[in-house]
C-alpha atoms as a PDB file:
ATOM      1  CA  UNK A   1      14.735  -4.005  -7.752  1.00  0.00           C
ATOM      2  CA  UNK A   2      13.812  -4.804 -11.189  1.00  0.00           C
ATOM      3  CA  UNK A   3      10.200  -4.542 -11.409  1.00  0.00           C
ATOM      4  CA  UNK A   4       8.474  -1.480  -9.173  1.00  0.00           C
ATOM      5  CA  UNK A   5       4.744  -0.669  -9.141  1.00  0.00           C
ATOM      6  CA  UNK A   6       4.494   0.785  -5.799  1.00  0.00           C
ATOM      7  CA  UNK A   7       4.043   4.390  -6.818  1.00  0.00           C
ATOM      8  CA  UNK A   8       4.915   5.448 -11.114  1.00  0.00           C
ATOM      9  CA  UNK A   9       5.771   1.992 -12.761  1.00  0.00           C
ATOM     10  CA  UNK A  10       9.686   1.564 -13.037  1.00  0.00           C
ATOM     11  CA  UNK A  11      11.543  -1.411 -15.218  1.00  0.00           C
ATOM     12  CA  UNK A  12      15.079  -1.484 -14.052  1.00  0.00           C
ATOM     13  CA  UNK A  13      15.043   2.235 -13.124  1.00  0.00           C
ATOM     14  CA  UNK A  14      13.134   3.662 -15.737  1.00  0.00           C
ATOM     15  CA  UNK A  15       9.709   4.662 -16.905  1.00  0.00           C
ATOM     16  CA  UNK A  16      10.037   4.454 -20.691  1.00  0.00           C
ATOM     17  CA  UNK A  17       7.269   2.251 -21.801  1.00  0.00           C
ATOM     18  CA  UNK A  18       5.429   2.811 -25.134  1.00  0.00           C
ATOM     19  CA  UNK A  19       2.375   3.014 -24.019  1.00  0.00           C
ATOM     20  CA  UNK A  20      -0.712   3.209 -21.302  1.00  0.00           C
ATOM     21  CA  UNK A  21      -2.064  -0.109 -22.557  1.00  0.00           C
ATOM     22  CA  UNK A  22       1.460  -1.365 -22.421  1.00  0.00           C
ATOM     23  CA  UNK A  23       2.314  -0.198 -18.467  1.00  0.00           C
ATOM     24  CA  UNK A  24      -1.491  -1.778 -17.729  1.00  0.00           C
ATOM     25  CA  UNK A  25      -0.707  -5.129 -19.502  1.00  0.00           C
ATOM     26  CA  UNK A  26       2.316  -4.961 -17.833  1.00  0.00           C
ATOM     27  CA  UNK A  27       1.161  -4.022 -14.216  1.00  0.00           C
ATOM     28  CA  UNK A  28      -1.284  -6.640 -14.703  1.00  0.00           C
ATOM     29  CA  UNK A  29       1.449  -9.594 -15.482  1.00  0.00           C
ATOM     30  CA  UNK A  30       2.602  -8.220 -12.202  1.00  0.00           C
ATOM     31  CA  UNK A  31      -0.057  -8.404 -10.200  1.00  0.00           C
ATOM     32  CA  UNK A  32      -0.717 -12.182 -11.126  1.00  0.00           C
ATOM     33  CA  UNK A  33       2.781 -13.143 -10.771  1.00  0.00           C
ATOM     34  CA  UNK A  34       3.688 -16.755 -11.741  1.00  0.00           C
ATOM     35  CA  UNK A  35       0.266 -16.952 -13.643  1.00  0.00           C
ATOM     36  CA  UNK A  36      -0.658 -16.782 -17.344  1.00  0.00           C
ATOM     37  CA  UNK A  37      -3.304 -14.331 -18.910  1.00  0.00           C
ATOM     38  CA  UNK A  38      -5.318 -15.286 -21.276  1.00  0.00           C
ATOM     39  CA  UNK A  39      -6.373 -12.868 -23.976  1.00  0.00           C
ATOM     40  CA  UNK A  40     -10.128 -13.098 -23.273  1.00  0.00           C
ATOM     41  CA  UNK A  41      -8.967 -12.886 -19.673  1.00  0.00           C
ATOM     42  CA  UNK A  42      -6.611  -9.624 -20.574  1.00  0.00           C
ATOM     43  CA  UNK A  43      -9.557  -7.726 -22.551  1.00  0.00           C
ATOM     44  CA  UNK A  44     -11.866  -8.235 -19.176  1.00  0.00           C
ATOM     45  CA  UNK A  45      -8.531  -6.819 -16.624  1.00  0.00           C
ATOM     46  CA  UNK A  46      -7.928  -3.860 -19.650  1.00  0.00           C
ATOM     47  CA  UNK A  47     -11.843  -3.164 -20.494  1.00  0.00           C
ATOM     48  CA  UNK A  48     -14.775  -3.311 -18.804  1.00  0.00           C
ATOM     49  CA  UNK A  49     -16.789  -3.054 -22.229  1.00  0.00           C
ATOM     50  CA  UNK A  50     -13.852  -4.491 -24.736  1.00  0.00           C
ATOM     51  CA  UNK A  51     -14.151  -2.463 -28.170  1.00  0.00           C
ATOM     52  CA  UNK A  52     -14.207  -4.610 -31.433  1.00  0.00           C
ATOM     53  CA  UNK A  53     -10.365  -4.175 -32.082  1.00  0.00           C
ATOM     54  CA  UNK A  54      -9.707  -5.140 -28.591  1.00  0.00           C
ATOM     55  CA  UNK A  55      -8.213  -8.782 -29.796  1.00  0.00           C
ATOM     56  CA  UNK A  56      -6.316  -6.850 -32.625  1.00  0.00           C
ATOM     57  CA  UNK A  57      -4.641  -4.720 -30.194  1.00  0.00           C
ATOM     58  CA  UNK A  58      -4.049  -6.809 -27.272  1.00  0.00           C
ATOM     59  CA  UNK A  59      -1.602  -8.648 -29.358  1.00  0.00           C
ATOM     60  CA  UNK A  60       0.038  -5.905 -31.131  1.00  0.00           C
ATOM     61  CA  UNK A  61       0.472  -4.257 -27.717  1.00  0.00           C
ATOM     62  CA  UNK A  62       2.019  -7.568 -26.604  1.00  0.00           C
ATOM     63  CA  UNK A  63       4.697  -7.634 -29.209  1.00  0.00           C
ATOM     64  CA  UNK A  64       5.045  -3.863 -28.475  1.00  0.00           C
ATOM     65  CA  UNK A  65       5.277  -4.571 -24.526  1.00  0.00           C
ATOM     66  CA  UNK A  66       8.363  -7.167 -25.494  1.00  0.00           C
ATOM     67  CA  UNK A  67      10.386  -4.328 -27.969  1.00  0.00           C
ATOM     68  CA  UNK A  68       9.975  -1.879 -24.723  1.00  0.00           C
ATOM     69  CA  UNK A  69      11.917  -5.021 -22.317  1.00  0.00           C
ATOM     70  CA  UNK A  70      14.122  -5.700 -24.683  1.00  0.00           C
ATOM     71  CA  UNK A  71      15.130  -1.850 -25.138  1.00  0.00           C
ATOM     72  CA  UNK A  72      15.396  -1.516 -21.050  1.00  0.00           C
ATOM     73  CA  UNK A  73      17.884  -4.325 -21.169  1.00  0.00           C
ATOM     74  CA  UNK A  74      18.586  -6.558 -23.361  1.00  0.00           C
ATOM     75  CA  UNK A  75      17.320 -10.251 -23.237  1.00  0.00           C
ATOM     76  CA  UNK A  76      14.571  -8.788 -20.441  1.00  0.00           C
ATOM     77  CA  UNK A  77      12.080 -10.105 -22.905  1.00  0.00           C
ATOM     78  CA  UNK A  78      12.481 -13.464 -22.312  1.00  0.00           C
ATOM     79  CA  UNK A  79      10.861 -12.815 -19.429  1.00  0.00           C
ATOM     80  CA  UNK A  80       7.454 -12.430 -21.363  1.00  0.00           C
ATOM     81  CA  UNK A  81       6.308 -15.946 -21.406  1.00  0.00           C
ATOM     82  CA  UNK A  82       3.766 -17.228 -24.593  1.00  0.00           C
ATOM     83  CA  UNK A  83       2.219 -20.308 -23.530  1.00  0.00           C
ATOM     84  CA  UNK A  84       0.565 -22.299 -26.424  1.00  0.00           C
ATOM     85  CA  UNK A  85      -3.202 -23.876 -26.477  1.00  0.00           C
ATOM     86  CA  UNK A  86      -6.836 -23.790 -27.014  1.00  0.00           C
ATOM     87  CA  UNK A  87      -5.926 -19.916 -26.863  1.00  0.00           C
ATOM     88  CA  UNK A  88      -2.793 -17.981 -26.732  1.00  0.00           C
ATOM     89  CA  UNK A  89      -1.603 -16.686 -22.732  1.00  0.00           C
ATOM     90  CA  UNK A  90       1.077 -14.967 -21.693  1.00  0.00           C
ATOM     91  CA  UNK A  91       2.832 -14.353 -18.254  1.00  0.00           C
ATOM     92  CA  UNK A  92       6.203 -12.385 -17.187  1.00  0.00           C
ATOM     93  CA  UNK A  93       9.052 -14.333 -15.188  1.00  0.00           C
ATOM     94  CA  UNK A  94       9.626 -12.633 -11.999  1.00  0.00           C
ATOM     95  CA  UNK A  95      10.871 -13.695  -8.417  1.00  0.00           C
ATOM     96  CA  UNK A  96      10.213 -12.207  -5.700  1.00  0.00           C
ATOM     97  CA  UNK A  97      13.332 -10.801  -4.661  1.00  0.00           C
ATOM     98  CA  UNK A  98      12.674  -8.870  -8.119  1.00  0.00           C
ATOM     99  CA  UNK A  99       9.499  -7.359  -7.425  1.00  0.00           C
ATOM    100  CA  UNK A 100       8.495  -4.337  -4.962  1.00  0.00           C
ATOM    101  CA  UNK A 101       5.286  -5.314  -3.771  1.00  0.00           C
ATOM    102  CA  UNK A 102       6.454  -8.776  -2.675  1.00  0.00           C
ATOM    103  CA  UNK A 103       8.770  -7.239  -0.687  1.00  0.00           C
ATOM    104  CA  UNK A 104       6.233  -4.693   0.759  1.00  0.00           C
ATOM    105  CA  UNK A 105       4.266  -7.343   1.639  1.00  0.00           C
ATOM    106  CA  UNK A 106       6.882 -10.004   3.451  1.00  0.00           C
ATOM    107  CA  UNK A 107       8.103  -6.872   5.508  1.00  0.00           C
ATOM    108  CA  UNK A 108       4.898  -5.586   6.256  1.00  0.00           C
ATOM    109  CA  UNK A 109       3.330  -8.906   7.837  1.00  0.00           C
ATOM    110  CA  UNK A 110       6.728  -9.120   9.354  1.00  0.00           C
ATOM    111  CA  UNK A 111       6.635  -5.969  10.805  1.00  0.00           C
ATOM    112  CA  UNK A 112       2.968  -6.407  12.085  1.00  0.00           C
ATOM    113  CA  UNK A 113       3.367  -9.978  13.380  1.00  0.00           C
ATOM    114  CA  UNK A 114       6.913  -8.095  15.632  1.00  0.00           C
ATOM    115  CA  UNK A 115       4.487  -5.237  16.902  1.00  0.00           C
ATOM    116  CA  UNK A 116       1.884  -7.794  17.647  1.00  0.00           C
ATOM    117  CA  UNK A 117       4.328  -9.659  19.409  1.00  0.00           C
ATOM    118  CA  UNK A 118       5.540  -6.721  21.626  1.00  0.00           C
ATOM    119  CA  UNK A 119       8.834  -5.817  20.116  1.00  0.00           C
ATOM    120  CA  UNK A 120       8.207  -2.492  18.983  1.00  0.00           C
ATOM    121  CA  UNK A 121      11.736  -1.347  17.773  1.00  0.00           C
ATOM    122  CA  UNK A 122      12.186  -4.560  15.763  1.00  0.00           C
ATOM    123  CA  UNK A 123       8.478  -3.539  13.807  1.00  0.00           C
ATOM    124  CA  UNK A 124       9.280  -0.491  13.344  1.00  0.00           C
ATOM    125  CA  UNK A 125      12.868  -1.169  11.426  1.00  0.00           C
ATOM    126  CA  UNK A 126      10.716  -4.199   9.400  1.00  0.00           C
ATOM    127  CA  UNK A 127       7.510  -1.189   8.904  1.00  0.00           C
ATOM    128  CA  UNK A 128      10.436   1.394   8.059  1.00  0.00           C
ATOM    129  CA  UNK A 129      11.968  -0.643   4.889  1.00  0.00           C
ATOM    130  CA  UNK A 130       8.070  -1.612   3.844  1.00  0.00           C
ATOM    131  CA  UNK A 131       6.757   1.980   3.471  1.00  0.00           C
ATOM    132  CA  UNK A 132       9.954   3.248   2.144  1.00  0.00           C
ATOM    133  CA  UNK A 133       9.084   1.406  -1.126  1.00  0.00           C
ATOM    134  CA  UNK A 134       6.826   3.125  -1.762  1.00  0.00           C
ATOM    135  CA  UNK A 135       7.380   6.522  -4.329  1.00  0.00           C
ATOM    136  CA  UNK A 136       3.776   7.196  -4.303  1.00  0.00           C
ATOM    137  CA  UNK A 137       0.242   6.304  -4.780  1.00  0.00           C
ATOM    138  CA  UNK A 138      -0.344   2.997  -6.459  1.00  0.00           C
ATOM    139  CA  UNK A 139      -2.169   3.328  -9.964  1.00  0.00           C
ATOM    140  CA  UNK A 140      -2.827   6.717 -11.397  1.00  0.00           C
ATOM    141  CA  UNK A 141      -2.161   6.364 -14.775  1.00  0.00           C
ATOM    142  CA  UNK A 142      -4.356   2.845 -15.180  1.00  0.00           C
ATOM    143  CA  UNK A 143      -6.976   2.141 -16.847  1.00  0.00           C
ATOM    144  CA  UNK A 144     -10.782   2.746 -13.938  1.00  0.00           C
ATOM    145  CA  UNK A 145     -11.637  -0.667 -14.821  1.00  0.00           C
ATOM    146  CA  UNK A 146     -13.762  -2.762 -12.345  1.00  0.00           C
ATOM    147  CA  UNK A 147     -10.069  -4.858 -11.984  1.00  0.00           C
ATOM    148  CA  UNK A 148      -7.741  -2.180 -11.627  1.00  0.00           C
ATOM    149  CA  UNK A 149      -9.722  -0.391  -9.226  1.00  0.00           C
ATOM    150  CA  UNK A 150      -9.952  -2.933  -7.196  1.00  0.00           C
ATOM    151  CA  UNK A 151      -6.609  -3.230  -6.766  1.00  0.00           C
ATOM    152  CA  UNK A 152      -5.861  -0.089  -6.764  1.00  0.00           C
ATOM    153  CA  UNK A 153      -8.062   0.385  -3.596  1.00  0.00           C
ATOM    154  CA  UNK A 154      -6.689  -2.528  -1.726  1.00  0.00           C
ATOM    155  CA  UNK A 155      -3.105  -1.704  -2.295  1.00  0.00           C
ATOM    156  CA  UNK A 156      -3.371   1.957  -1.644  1.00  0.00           C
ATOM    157  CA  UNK A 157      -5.477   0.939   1.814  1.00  0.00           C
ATOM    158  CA  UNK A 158      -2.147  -1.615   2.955  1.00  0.00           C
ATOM    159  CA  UNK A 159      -0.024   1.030   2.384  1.00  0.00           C
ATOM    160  CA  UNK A 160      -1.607   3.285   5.168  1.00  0.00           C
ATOM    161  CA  UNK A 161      -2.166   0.524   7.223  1.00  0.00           C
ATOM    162  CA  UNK A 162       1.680  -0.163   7.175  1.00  0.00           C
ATOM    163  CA  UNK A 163       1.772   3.245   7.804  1.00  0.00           C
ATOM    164  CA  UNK A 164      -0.339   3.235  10.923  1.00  0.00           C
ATOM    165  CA  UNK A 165       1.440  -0.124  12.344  1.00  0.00           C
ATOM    166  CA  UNK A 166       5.191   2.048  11.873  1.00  0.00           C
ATOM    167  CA  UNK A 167       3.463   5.050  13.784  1.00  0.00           C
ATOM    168  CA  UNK A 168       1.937   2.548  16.241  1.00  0.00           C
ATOM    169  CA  UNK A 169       5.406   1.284  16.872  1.00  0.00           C
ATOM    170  CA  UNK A 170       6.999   4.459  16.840  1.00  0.00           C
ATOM    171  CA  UNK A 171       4.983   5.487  19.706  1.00  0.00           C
ATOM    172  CA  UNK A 172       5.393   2.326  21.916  1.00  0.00           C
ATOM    173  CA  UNK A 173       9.614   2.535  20.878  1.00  0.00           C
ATOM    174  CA  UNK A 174       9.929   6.155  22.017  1.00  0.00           C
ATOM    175  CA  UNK A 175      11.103   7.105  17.996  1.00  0.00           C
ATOM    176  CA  UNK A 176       8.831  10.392  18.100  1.00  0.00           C
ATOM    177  CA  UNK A 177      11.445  12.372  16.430  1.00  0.00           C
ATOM    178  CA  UNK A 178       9.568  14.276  13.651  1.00  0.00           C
ATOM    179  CA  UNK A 179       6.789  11.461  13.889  1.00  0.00           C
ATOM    180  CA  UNK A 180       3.817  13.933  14.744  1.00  0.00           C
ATOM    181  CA  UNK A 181       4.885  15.795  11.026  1.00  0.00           C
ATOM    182  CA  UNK A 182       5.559  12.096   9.473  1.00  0.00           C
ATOM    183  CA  UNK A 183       1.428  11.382  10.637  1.00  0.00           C
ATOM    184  CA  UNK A 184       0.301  14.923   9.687  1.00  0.00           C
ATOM    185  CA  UNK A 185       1.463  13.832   6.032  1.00  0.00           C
ATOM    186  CA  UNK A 186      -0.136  10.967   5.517  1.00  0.00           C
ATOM    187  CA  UNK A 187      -3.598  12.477   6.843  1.00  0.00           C
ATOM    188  CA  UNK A 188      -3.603  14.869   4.312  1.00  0.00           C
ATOM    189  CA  UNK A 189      -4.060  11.616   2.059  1.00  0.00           C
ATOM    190  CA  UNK A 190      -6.267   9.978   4.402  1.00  0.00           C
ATOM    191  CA  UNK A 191      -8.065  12.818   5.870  1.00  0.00           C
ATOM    192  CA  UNK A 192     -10.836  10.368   7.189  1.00  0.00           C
ATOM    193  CA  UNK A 193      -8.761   7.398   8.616  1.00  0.00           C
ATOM    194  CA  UNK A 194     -10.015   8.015  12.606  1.00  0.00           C
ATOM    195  CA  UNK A 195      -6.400   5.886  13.494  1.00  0.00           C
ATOM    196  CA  UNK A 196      -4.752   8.203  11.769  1.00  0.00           C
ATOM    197  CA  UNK A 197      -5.982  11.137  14.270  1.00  0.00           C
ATOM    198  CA  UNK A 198      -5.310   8.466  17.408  1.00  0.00           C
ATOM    199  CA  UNK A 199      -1.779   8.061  16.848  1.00  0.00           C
ATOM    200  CA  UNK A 200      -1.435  12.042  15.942  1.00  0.00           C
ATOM    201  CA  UNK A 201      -3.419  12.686  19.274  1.00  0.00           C
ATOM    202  CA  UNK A 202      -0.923  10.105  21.371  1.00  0.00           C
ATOM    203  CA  UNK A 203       1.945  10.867  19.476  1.00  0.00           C
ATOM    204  CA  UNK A 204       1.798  14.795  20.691  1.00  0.00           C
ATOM    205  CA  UNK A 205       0.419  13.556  24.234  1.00  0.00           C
ATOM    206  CA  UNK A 206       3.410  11.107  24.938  1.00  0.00           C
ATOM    207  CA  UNK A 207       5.801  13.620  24.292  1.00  0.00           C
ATOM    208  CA  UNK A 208       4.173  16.568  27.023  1.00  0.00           C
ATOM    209  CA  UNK A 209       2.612  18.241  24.378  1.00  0.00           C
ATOM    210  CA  UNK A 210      -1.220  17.877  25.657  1.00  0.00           C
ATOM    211  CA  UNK A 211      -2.187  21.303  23.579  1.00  0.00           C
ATOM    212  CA  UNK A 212      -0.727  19.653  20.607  1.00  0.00           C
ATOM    213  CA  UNK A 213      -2.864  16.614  21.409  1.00  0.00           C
ATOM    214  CA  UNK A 214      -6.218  18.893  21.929  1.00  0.00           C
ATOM    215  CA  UNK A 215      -5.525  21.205  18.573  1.00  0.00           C
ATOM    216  CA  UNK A 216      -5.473  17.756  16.715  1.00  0.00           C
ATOM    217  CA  UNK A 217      -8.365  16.335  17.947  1.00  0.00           C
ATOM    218  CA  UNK A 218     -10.376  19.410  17.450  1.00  0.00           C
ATOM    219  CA  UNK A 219      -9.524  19.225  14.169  1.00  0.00           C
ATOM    220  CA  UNK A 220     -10.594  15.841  13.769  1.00  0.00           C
ATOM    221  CA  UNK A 221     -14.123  16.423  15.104  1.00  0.00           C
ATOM    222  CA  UNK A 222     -14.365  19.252  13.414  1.00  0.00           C
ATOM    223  CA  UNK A 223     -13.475  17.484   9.806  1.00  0.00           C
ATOM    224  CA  UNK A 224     -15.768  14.092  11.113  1.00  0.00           C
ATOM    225  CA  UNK A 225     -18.258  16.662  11.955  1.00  0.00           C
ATOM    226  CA  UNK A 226     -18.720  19.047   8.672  1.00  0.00           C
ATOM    227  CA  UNK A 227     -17.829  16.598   5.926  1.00  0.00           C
ATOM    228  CA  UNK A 228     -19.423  13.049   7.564  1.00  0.00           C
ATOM    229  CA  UNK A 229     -21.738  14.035  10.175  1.00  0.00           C
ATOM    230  CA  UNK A 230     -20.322  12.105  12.955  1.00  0.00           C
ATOM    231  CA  UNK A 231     -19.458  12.386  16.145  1.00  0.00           C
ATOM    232  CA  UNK A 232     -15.644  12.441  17.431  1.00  0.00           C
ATOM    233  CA  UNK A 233     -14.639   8.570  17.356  1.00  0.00           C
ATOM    234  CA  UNK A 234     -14.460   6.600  20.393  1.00  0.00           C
ATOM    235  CA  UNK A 235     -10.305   6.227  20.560  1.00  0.00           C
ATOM    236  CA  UNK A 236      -9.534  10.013  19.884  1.00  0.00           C
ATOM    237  CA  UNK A 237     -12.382  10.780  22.454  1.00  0.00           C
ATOM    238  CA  UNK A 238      -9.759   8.597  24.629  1.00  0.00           C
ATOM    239  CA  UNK A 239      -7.096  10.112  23.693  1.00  0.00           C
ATOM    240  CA  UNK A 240      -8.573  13.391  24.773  1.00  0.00           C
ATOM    241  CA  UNK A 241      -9.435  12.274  28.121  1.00  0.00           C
ATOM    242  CA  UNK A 242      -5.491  11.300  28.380  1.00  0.00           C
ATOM    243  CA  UNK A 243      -4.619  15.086  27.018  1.00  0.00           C
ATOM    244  CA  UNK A 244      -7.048  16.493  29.367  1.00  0.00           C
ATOM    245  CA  UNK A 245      -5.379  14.988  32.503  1.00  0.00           C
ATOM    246  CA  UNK A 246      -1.708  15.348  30.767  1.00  0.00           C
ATOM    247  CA  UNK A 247      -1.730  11.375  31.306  1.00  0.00           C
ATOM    248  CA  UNK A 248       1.101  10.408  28.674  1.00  0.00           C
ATOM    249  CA  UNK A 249       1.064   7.247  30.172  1.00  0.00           C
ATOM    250  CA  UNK A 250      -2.428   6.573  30.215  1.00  0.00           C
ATOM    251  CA  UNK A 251      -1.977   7.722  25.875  1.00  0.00           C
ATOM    252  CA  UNK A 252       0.573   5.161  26.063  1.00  0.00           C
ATOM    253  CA  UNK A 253      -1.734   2.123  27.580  1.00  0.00           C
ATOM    254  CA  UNK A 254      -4.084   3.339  24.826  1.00  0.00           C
ATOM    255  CA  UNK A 255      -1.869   2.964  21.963  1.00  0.00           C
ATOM    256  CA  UNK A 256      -0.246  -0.576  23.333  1.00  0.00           C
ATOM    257  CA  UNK A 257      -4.017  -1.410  23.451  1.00  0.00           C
ATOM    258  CA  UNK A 258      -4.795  -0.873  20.085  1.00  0.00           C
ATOM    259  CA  UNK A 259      -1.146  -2.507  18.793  1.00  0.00           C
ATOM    260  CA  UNK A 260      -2.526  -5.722  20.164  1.00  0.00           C
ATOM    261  CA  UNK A 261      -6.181  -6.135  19.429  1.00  0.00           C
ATOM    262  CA  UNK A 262      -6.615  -9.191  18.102  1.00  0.00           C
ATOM    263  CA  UNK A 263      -8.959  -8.524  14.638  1.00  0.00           C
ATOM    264  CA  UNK A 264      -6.013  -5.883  13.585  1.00  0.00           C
ATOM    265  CA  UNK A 265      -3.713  -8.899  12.867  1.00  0.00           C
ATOM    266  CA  UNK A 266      -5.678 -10.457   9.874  1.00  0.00           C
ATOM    267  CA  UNK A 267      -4.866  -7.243   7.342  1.00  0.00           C
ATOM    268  CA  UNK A 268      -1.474  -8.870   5.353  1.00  0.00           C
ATOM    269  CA  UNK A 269      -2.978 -11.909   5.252  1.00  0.00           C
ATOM    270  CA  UNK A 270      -4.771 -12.235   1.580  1.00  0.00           C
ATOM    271  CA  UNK A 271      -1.862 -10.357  -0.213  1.00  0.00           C
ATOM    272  CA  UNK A 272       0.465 -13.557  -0.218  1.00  0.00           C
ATOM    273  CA  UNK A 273      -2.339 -15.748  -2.246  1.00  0.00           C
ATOM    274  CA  UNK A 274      -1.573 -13.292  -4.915  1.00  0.00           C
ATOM    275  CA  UNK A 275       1.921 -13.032  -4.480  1.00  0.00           C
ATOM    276  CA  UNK A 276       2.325 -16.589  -4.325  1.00  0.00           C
ATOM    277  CA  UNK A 277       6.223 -16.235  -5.711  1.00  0.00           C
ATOM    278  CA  UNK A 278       9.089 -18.258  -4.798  1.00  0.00           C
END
């Protein structure tokens, strides 16, 4: 994979760019892939309030961004396009089979259009090679602009949703080796995420283990209640009606009910419109 932005940004396998500026301009080519950038458009993406210099250094950063290519591998930066006109743009040359988070994406619509589908083991092998791109949160060393953030948020949110469709499939495919500590780790990031808590609940309860089920919904009420001041949610309060009876099958209908309910499908669906590569 040449280009990677799903967790540190990597360029052929390493992290040595010059600069912060540089890895945003760069992460920004990225995320408009097959588009130029103007450099009224770049100041907006890099600054919320642009500082006089801004014009300055957006262009010595540029010629700095192609040195840092060029020194990765040589003749990588041709792939930092100048396109000529009423004002200077520039784009990066990338297919998708190059890039990360096009893959991410392709595998984790694939994955959720097989679970929606009914054929659990076949979404969980597509969810399995989406989420194992990742090396980490998306974004932490880029600049809290109103554009960045954005994206930051909306990538970081598909990630645990391709996270929640792999559990989801895990569950209905009977892979719950090690999958109640594989959940566990992802609520510590997403403490609040009440599908999260679900598929912990169900994933304990399908295996026997209604006291395992119980312990984790306690928890979760107890979190919703102290830090949110809500009530349990409506599918773990299922889920500990299942426990209660030790009704694994009954934990199962719940989670097969939630893989296919029909609003969960539209989530992948605006990420190709920016990763509109061939």
């Amino acid at each position: 994979m040449l280009f990677r932005i799903l967790g540190p940004l990597r360029v052929h396998e390493t992290s040595a760019m010059g600069s912060p500026v540089r890895r945003a301009i760069l992460t920004a080519f990225l995320l408009r892939p097959g588009r130029s950038i103007g450099i009224g458009e770049l100041l907006e993406l890099l600054w919320d309030e642009p500082p006089a210099s801004a014009t300055a250094n957006i262009r010595s950063h540029i010629a700095g961004l192609r040195r840092d290519l060029e020194d990765i591998a040589p003749g990588l930066s041709d792939r930092l396009k100048t396109y000529r006109g009423s004002q200077s743009s520039y784009g990066l040359d990338v297919t998708s089979a190059e890039f990360d988070l096009a893959k991410f994406t392709r595998s984790a619509r694939d994955g959720r259009s097989l679970l929606l589908s009914g054929d659990a083991d076949a979404a969980a092998d597509a969810l399995e090679e989406a989420t194992a791109l990742w090396r980490g949160p998306f974004g932490l060393d880029l600049p809290p602009t109103r554009w960045f953030t954005g994206h930051v948020a909306g990538l970081n949110s598909a990630r645990i949703d391709a996270y929640q469709d792999l559990f989801t499939a895990c569950i209905l495919a009977n892979r719950t080796e090690m999958l109640c500590y594989r959940i566990e780790r992802v609520i510590v990031e997403e403490p609040y995420r009440q599908s999260l808590w679900e598929l912990l609940a169900a994933a304990h309860c399908v295996c026997g283990d209604a006291v395992g089920s119980l312990n984790a919904i306690k928890r979760c009420q107890t979190l919703f209640a102290d830090d949110l001041g809500l009530g349990l949610p409506p599918t773990v309060e299922a889920m500990r009606s299942a426990a209660l009876n030790w009704d694994s099958a009954r934990a199962l209908r719940l989670i097969e009910a939630r893989a296919s309910a029909s609003d969960s499908g539209q989530r992948y669906r605006a990420a190709p419109k920016s990763l509109a590569l061939s």
